[in-house]
Protein backbone atom coordinates (compact mmCIF):
# COMPACT_ATOMS: atom_id res chain seq x y z
CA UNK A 1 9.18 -3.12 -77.78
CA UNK A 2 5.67 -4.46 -77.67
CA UNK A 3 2.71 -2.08 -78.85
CA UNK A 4 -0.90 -2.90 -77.64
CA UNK A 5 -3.17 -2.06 -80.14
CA UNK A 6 -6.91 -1.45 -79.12
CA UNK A 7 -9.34 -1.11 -81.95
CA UNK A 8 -12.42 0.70 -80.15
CA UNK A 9 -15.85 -1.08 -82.34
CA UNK A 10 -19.41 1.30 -81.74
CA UNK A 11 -21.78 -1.15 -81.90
CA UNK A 12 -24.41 -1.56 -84.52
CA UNK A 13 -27.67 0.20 -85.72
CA UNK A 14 -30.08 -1.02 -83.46
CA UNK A 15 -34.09 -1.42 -83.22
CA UNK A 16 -35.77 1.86 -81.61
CA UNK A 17 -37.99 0.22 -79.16
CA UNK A 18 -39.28 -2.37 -77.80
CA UNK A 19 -37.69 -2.85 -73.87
CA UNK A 20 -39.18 -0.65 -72.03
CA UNK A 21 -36.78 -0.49 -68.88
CA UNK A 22 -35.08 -3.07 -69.55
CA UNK A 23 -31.39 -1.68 -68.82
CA UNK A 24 -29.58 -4.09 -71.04
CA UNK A 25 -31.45 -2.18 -73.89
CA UNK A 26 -32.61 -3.14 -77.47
CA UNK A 27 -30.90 -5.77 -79.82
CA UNK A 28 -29.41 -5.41 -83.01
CA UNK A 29 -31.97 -4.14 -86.21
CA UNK A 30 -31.26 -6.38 -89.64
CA UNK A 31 -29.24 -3.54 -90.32
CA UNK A 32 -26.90 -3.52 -87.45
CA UNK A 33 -26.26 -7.28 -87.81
CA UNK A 34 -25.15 -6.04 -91.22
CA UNK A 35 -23.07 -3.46 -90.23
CA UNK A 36 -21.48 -5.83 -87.59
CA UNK A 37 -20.47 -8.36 -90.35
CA UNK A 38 -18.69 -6.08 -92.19
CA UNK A 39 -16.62 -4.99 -89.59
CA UNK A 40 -16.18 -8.13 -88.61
CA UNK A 41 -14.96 -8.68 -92.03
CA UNK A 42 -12.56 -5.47 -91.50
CA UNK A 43 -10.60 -6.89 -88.62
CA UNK A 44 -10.06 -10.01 -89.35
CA UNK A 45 -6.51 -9.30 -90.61
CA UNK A 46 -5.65 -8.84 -87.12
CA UNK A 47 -4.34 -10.95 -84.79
CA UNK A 48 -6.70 -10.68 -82.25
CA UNK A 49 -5.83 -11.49 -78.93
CA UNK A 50 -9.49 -11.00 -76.95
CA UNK A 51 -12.12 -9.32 -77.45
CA UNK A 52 -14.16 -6.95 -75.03
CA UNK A 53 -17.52 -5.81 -74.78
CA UNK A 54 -19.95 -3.76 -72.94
CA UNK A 55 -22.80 -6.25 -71.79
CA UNK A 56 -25.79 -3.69 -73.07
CA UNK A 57 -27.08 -5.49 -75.76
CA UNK A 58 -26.28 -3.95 -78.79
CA UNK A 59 -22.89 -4.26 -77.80
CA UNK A 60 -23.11 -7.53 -76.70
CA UNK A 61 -24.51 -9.17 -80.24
CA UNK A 62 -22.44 -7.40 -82.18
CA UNK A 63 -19.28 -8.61 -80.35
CA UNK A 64 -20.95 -12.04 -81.23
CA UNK A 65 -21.32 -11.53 -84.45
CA UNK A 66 -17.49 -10.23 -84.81
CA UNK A 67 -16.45 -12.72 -82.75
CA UNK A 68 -17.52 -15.73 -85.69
CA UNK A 69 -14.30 -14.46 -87.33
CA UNK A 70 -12.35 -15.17 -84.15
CA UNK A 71 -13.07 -18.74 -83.28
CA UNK A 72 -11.40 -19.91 -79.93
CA UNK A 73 -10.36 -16.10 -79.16
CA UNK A 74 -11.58 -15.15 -75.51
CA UNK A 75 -14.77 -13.32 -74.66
CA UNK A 76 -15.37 -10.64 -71.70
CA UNK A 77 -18.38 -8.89 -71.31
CA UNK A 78 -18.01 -5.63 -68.72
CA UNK A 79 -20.32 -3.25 -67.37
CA UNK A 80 -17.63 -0.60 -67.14
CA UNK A 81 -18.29 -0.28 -70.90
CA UNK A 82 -21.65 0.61 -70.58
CA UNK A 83 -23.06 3.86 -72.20
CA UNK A 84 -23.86 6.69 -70.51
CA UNK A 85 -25.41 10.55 -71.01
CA UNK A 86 -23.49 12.96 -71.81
CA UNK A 87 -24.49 15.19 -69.34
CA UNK A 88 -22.16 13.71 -67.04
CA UNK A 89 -19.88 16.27 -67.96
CA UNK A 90 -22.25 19.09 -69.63
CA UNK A 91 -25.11 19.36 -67.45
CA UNK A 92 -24.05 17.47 -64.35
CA UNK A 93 -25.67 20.50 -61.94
CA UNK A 94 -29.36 19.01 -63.09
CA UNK A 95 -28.53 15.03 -62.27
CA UNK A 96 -29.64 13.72 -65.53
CA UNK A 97 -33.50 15.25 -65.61
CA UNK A 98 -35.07 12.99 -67.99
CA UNK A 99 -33.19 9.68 -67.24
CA UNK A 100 -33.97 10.08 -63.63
CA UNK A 101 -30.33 9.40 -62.25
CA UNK A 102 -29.04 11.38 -58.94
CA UNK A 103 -26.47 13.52 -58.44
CA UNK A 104 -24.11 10.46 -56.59
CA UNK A 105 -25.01 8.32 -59.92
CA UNK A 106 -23.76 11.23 -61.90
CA UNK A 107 -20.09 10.71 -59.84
CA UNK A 108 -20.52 6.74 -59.90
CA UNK A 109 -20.95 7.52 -63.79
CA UNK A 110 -17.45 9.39 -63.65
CA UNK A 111 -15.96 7.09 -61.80
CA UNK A 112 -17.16 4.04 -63.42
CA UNK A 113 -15.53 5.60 -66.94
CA UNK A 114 -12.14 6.35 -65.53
CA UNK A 115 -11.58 3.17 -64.05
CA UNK A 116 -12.73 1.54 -67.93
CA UNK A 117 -10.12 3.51 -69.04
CA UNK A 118 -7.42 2.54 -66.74
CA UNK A 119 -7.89 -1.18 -67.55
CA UNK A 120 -8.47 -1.02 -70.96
CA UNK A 121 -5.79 1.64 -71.85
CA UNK A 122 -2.91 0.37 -69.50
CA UNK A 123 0.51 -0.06 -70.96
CA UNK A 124 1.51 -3.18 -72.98
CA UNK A 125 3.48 -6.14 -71.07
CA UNK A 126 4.94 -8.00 -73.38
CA UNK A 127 7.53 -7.50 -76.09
CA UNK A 128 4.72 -9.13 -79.38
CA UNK A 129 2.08 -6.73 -80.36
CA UNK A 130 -0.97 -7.38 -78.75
CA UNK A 131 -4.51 -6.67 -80.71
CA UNK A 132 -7.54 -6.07 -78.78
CA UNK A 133 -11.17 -5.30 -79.64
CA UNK A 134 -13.57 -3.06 -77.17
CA UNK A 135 -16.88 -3.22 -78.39
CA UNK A 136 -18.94 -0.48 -76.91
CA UNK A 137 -20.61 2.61 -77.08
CA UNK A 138 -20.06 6.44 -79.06
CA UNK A 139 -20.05 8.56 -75.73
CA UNK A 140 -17.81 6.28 -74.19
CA UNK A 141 -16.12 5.83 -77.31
CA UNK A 142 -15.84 9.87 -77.39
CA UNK A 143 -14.19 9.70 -73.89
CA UNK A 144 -12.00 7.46 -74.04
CA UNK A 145 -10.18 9.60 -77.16
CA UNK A 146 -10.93 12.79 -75.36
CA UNK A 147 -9.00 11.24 -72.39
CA UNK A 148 -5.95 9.69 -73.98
CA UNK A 149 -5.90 13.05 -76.13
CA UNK A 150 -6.13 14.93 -73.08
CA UNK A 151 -8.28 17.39 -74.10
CA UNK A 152 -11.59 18.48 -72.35
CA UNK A 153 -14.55 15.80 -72.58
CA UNK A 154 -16.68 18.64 -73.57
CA UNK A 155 -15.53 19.09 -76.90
CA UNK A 156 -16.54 15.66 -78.11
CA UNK A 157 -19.42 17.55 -79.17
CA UNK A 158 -17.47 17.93 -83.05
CA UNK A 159 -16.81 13.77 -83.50
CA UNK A 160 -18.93 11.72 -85.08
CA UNK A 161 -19.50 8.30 -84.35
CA UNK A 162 -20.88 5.82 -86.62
CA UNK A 163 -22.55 2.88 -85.82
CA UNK A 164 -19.79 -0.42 -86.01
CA UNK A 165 -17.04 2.81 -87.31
CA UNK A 166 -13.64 1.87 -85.89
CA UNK A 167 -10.45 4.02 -83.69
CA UNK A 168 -7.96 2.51 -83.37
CA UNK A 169 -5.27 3.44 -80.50
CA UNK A 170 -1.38 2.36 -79.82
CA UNK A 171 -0.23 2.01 -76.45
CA UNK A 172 3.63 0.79 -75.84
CA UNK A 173 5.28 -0.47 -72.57
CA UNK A 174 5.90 3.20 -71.09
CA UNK A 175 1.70 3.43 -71.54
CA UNK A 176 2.60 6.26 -74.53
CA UNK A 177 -0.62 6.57 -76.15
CA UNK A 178 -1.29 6.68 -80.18
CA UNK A 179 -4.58 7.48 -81.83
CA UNK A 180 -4.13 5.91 -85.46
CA UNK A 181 -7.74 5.97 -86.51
CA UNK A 182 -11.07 7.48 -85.53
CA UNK A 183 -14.17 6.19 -86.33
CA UNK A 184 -12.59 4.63 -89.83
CA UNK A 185 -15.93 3.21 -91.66
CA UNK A 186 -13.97 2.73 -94.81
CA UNK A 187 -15.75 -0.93 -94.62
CA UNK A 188 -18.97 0.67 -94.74
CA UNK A 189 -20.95 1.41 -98.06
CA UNK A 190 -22.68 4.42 -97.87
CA UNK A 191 -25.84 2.94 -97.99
CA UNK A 192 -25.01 1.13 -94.73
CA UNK A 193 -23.09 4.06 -92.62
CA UNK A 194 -25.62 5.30 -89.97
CA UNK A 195 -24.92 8.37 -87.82
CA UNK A 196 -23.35 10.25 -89.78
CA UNK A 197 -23.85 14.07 -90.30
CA UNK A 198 -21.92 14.92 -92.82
CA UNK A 199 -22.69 15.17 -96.45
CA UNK A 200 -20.34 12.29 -98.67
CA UNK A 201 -18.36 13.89 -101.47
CA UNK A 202 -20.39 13.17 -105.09
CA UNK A 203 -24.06 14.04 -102.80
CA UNK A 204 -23.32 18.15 -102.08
């Protein structure tokens, strides 16, 4: 029985200004392109069958720069992948104050989630393993395990998410979901992990 195997990729440190209202957002700092390397450099022990990836731009150069490891593997940007506030689910009464977005955007937001993860965590059709990579963003990241979990979106409040860190899900041919890793950044040094709350054992 074939297992589809989706390894979910936050995208990389990036630069804290610089486009305005631009709605693809910033690019990649020197240290994101860093980060991105190395986890290129992670999966490349995969098979990988295609790789995904929300068309912000963060997201979109550091699928590029994974994607060096993966010649002649397919491409496919999405806007379902965007990112999105998290007050879609905390604060949803208030529309987003701050970022300007209506009530009806709030519910497009919803909606626009749910169907990402319908298509990206349907069941596995074939009988070989399948590898995927989903390059995208931590709130969406944070949903999607929240939803295959099944457990309320509101208590992603207590998971990190580091900048290229890597969860990794199962699904087989019934659509029985796994979660094998979250946000893994084992191919980080410490030095190069960003986002990150906690304190590291050996700096208490």
């Amino acid at each position: 029985m074939g297992q589809k195997i989706i390894h979910l990729v936050r995208h990389g440190h990036f630069q804290s200004s610089g486009t305005g209202s631009d709605p693809l957002g910033n690019s990649l700092s020197d240290l994101g392109r860093e980060q991105a390397y190395l986890v290129a450099q992670r999966l490349r022990q995969f098979p990988i069958d295609c790789i995904h990836y929300s068309s912000m731009r963060r997201a979109a150069e550091t699928a590029s720069v994974i994607a060096t490891e993966f010649p002649g593997v397919p491409l496919q940007a999405s806007e379902l992948l965007w990112e999105f506030s998290w007050k879609v689910f905390t604060d949803a009464v208030y529309a987003l104050t701050g970022r300007g977005e209506a009530l009806e955007q709030v519910e497009q937001t919803k909606q626009r989630i749910a169907i990402a993860f319908e298509q990206y965590f349907s069941p596995c059709l074939t009988e070989a393993n399948q590898h995927e990579i989903v390059v995208c963003h931590g709130n969406i990241i944070r949903y999607f395990v929240c939803r295959a979990l099944q457990i309320s979106p509101e208590t992603s409040s207590s998971m990190e998410s580091a900048n290229c860190g890597i969860s990794t899900f199962s699904i087989d041919t019934s659509g029985r979901l796994m979660l094998i890793t979250y946000n893994d950044i084992g191919h980080l040094p410490l030095a190069k992990q960003t986002y990150i709350r906690y304190v590291p054992v050996g700096h208490l």
